[in-house]
Protein backbone atom coordinates (compact mmCIF):
# COMPACT_ATOMS: atom_id res chain seq x y z
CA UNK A 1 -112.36 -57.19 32.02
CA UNK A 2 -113.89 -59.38 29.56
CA UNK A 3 -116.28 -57.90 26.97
CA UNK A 4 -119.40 -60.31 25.41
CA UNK A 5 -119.53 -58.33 22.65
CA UNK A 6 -122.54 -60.98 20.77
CA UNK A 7 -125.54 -59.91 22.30
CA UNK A 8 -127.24 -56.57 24.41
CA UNK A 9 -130.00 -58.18 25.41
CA UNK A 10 -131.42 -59.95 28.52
CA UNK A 11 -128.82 -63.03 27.38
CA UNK A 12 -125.67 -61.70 28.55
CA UNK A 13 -123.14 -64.40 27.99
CA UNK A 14 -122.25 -66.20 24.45
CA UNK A 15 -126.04 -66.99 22.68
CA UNK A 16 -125.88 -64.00 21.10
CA UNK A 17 -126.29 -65.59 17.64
CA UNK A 18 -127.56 -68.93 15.62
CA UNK A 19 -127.26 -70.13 11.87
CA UNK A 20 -130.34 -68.04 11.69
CA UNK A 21 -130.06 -64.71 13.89
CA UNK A 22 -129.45 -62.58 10.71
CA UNK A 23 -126.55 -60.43 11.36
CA UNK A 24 -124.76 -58.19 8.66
CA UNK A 25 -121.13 -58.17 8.58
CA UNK A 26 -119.46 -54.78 6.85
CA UNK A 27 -119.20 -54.45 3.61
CA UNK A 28 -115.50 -55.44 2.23
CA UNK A 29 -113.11 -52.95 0.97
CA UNK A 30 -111.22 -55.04 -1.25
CA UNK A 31 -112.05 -57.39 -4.27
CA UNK A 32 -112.58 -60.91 -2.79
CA UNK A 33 -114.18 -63.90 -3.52
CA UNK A 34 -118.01 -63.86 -4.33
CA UNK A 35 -119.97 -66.86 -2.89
CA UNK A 36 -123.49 -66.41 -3.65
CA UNK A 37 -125.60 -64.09 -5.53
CA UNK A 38 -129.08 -62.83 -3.96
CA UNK A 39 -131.38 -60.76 -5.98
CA UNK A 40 -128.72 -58.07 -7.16
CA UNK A 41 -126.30 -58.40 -3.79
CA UNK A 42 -123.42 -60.59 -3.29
CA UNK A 43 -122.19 -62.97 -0.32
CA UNK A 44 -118.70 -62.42 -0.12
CA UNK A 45 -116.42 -64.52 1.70
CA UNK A 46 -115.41 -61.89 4.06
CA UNK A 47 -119.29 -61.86 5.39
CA UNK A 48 -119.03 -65.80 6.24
CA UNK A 49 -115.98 -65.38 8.14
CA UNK A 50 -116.90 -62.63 10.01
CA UNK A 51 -120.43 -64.75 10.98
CA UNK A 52 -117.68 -67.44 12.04
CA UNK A 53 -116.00 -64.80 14.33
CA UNK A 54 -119.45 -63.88 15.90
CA UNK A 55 -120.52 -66.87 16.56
CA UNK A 56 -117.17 -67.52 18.51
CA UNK A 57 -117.79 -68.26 22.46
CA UNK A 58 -121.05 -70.35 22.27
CA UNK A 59 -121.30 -73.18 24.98
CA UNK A 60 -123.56 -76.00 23.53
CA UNK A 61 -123.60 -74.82 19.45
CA UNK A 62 -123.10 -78.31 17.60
CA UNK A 63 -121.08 -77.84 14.45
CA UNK A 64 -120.52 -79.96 11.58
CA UNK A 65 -116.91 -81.79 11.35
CA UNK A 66 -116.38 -80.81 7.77
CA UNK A 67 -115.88 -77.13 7.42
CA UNK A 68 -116.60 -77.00 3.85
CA UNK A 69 -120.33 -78.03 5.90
CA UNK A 70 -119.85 -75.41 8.42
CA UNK A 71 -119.30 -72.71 4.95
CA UNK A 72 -121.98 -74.39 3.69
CA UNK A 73 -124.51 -73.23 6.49
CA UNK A 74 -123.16 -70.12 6.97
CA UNK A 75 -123.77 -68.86 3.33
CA UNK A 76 -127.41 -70.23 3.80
CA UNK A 77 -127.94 -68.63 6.69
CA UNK A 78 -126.74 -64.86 4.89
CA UNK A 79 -129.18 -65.68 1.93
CA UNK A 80 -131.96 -65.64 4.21
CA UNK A 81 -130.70 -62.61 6.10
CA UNK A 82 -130.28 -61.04 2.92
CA UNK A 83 -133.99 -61.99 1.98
CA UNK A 84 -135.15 -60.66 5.17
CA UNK A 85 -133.83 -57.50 4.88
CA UNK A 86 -134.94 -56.70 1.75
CA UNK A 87 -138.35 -57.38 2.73
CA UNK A 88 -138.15 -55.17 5.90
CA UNK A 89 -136.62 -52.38 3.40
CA UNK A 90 -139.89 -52.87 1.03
CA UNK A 91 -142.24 -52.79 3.84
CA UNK A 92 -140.83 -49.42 5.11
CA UNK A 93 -139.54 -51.02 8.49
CA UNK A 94 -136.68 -49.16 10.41
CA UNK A 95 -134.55 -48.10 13.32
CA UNK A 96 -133.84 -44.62 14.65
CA UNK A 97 -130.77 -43.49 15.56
CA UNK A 98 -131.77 -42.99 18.50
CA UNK A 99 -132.84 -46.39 19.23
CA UNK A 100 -129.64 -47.65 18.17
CA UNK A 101 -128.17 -45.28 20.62
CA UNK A 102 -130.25 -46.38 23.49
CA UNK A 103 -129.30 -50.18 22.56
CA UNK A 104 -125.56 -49.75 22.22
CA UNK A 105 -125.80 -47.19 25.99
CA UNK A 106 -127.53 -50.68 27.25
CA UNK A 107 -125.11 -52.69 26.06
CA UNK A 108 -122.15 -50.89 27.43
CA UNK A 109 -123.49 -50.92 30.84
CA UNK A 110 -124.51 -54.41 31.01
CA UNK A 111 -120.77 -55.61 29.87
CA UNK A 112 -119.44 -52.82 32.33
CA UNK A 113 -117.47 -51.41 29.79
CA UNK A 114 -116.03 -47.75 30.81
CA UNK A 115 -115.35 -46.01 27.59
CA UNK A 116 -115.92 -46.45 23.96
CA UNK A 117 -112.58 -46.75 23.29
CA UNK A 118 -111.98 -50.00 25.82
CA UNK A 119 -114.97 -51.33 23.32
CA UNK A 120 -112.88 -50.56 20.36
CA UNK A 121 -110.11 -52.45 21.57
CA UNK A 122 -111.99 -55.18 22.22
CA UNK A 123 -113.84 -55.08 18.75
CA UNK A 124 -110.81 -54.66 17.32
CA UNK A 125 -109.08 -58.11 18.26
CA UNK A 126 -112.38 -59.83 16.34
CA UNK A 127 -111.68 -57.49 13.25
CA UNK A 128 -114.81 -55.62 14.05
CA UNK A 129 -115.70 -51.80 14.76
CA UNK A 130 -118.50 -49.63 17.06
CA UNK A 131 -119.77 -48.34 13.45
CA UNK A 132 -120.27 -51.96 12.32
CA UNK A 133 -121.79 -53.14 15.72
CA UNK A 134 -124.09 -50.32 15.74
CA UNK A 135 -124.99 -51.64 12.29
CA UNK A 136 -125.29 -55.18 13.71
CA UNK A 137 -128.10 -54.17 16.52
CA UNK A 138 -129.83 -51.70 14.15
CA UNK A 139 -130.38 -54.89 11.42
CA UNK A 140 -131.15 -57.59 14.47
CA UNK A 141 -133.94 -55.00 15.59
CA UNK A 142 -135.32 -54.41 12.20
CA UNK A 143 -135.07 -57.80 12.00
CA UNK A 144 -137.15 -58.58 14.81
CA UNK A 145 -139.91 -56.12 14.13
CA UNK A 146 -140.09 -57.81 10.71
CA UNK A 147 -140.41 -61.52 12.65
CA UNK A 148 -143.28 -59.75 14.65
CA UNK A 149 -145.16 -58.78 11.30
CA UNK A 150 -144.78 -62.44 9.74
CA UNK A 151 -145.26 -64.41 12.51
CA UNK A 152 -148.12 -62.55 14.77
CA UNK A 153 -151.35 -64.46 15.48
CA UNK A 154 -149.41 -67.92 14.64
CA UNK A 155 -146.64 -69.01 16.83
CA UNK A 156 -149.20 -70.41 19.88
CA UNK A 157 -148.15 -72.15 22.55
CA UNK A 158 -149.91 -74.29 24.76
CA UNK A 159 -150.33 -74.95 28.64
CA UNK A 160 -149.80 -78.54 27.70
CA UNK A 161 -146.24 -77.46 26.17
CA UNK A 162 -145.02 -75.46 28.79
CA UNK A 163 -145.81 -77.84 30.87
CA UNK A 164 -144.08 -80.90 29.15
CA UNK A 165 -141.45 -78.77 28.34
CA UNK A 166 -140.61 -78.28 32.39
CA UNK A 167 -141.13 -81.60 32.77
CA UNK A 168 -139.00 -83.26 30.50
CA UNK A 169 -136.47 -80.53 29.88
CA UNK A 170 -135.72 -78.04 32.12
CA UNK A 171 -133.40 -77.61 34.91
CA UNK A 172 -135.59 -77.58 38.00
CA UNK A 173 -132.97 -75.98 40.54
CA UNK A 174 -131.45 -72.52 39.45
CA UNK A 175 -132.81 -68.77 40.21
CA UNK A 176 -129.60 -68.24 42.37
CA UNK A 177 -125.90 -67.04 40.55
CA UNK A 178 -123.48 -68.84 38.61
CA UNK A 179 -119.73 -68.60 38.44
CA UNK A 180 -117.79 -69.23 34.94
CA UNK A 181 -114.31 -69.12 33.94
CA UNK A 182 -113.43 -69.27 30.16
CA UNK A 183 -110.46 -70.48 28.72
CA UNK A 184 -110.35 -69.44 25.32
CA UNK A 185 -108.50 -71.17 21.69
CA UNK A 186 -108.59 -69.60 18.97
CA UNK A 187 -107.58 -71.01 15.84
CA UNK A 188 -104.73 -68.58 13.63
CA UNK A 189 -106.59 -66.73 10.97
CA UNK A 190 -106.89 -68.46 7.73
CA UNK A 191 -105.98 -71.92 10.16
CA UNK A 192 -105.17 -74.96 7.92
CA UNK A 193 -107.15 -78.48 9.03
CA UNK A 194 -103.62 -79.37 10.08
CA UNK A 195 -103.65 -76.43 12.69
CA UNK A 196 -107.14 -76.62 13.67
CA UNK A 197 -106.15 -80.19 14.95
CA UNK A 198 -103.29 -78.69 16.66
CA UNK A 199 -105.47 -76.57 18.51
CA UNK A 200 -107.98 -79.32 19.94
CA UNK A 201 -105.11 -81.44 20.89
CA UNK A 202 -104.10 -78.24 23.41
CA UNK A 203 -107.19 -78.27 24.74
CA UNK A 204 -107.16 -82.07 25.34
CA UNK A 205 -103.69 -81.61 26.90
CA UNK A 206 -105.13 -78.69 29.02
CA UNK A 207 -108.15 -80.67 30.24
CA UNK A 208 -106.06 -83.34 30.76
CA UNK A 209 -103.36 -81.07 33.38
CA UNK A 210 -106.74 -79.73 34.64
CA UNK A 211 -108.54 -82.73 36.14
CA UNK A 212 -105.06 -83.44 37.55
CA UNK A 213 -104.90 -80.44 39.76
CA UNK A 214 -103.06 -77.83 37.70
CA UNK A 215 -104.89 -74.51 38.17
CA UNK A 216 -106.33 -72.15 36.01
CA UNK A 217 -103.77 -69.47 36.12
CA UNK A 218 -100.73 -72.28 35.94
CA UNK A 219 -102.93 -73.11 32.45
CA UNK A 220 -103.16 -69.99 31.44
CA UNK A 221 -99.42 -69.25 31.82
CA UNK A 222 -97.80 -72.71 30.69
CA UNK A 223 -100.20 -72.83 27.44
CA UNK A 224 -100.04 -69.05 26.59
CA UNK A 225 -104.28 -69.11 26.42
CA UNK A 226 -106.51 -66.51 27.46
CA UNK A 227 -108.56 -67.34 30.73
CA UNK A 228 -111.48 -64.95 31.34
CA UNK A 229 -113.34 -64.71 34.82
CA UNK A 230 -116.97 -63.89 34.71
CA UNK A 231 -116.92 -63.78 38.19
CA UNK A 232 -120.73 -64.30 39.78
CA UNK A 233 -123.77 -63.99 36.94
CA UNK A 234 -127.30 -63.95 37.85
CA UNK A 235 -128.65 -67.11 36.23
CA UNK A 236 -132.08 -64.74 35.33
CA UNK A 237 -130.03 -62.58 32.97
CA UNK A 238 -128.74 -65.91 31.12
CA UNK A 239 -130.39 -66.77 28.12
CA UNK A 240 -132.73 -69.74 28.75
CA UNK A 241 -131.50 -72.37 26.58
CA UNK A 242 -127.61 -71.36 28.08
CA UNK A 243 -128.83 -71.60 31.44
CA UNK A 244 -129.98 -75.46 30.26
CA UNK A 245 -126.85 -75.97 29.14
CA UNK A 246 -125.19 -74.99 32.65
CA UNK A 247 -127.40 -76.81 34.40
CA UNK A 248 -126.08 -79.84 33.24
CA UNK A 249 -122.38 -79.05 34.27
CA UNK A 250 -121.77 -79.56 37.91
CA UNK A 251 -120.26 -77.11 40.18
CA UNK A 252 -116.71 -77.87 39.97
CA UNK A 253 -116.61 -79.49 36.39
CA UNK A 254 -115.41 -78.16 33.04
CA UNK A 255 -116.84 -78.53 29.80
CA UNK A 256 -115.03 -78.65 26.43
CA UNK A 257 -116.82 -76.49 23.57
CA UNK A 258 -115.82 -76.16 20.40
CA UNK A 259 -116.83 -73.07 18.19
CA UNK A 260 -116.43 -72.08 14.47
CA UNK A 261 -113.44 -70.06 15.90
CA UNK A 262 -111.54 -72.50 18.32
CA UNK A 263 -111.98 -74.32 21.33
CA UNK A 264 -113.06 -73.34 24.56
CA UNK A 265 -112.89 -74.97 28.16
CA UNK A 266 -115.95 -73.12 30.57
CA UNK A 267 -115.95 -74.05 33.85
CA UNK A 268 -118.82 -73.64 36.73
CA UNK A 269 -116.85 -72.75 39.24
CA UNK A 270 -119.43 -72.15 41.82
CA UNK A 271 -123.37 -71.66 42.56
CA UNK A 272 -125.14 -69.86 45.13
CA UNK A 273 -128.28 -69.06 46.56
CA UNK A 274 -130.41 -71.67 44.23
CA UNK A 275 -133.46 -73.05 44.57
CA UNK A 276 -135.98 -75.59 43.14
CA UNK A 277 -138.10 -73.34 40.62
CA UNK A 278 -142.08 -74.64 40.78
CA UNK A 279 -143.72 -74.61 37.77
CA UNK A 280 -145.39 -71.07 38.54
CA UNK A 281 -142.60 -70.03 38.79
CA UNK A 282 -140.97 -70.51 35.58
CA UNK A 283 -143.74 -71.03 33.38
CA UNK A 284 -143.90 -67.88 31.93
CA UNK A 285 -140.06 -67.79 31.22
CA UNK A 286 -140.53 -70.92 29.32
CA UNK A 287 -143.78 -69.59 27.53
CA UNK A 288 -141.81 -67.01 26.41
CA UNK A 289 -139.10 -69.20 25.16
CA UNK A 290 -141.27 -71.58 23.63
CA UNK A 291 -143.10 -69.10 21.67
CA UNK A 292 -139.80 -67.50 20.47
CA UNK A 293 -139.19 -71.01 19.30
CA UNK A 294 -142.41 -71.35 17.34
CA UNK A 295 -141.85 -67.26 15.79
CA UNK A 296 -138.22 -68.62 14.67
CA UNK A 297 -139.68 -71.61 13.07
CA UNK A 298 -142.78 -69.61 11.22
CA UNK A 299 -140.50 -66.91 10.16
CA UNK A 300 -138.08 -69.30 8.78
CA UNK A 301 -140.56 -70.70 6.40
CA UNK A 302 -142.16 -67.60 5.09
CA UNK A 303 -138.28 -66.70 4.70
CA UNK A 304 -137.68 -69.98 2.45
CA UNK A 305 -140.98 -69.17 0.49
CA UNK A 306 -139.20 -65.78 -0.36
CA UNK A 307 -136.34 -67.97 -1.58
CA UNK A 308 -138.67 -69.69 -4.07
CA UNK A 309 -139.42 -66.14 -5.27
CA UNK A 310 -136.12 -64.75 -6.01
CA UNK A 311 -132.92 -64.88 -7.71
CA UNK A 312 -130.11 -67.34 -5.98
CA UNK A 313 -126.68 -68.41 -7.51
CA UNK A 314 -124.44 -69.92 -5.40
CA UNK A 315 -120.62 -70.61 -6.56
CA UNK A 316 -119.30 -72.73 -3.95
């Protein structure tokens, strides 16, 4: 059973994070490299790679080639989260227990995961724990009620957007269910450039023995990958911008994705039951991602104007 482990929200499958969803990693237990400096916390190096690991399994992310780039990014990204939550912290913001609770009960049953302890598991092979992804949604909603505060009254978005937006943009047939298979890459901890180019040459091989009939489960077992089945997912629990990705795969086809973390091959394997969406239909979808666009952007800058204000080595 495969566990999404990035997100417990309405997006159910692999957008659970950006550069600029501000997630915490735990604290590290041993003395490692310091990368930045913020105010009187550190970046460690441990935090960056374990935003690499969650931002594993993301159809459609663009990364830089150079991964001193990719390091580069990251460790901006965890200044502004560290910005951010000092500011909620100062302006009293927080998350009950309970809350948390409620999140991590919703999360469970939306990846159909039996037991706490099948979660662990699964945690466990991304060097995370339950304590530390409790810790994750209680930051991401403090987080969010923090974007609220900043950005209320100024992220507007107009009928002329939405509707140049669904013309120019989105996928006008969907509403119905799509099918994915995964086939997942990951690079060796610590992976050298050397092996990281080892890795994407598999998956060209394995694309290559795909599109000339080998199956998924002869892959699986000639390669030594991991192939995960998603089996049927309602396109209306995908996250927007995913299901725009999607739409431009055709039923049958496979698209190569590379992550922080590896490679990955996804594969529509079927659709049912879809439709052409009217603009009615979907407009207030897209008004809401539009406008979640437009709150990312405004919070963003206040965030950077907080930079200006505060105290920021980095040692890269």
């Amino acid at each position: 059973m495969p566990v999404n482990f990035k997100t417990w929200g309405k997006g159910l499958l692999f957008l659970g994070i950006c550069f600029f969803m501000f997630w915490t990693a735990a604290p590290a237990e041993v003395v490692e490299r310091i990368l930045a400096v913020v105010n009187d916390e550190v970046i460690t190096q441990s935090e960056v790679d374990q935003m690499a690991k969650a931002m594993q399994g993301q159809p459609g992310v663009k990364l830089p080639a150079d991964s001193k780039e990719v390091q580069k990014q990251l460790v901006e990204a965890l200044i502004m989260q560290k910005l951010a939550k000092a500011e909620a912290k100062r302006r009293g913001i927080t998350v009950s227990d309970k809350e948390v609770d409620q999140a991590f009960a919703e999360f469970k049953k939306r990846n159909n995961i039996e037991s706490d302890d099948v979660l662990a598991k699964a945690l466990a092979k991304e060097g995370m724990t339950i304590k530390g992804l409790k810790q994750q949604m209680s930051d991401q909603m403090t987080q969010e009620r923090l974007m609220g505060i900043v950005a209320s009254g100024k992220a507007v978005v107009t009928e002329a957007q939405v509707r140049n937006y669904y013309e120019k943009e989105f996928p006008k047939t969907g509403g119905g269910q799509i099918h994915l298979k995964v086939l997942n890459m990951p690079f060796p901890p610590g992976a050298t450039e050397a092996q990281k180019e080892e890795i994407k040459k598999k998956a060209e091989l394995i694309l290559q023995d795909h599109r000339k009939g080998v199956s998924w489960d002869q892959l699986r077992d000639k390669y030594d990958v991991s192939l995960q089945d998603m089996g049927f997912i309602s396109e209306s629990d995908l996250d927007p911008e995913l299901a725009q990705f999607l739409g431009k795969v055709k039923t049958g086809e496979t698209a190569p994705v590379q992550t922080l973390s590896g490679f990955q091959l996804v594969q529509v394997v079927d659709r049912k039951d879809s439709k052409t969406r009217s603009f009615e239909e979907v407009a207030p979808q897209l008004r809401e991602l539009l406008q979640r666009r437009e709150m990312d952007k405004t919070f963003k800058e206040w965030i950077k104007s907080q930079r200006d204000k505060s105290l920021i080595k980095i040692m890269m």
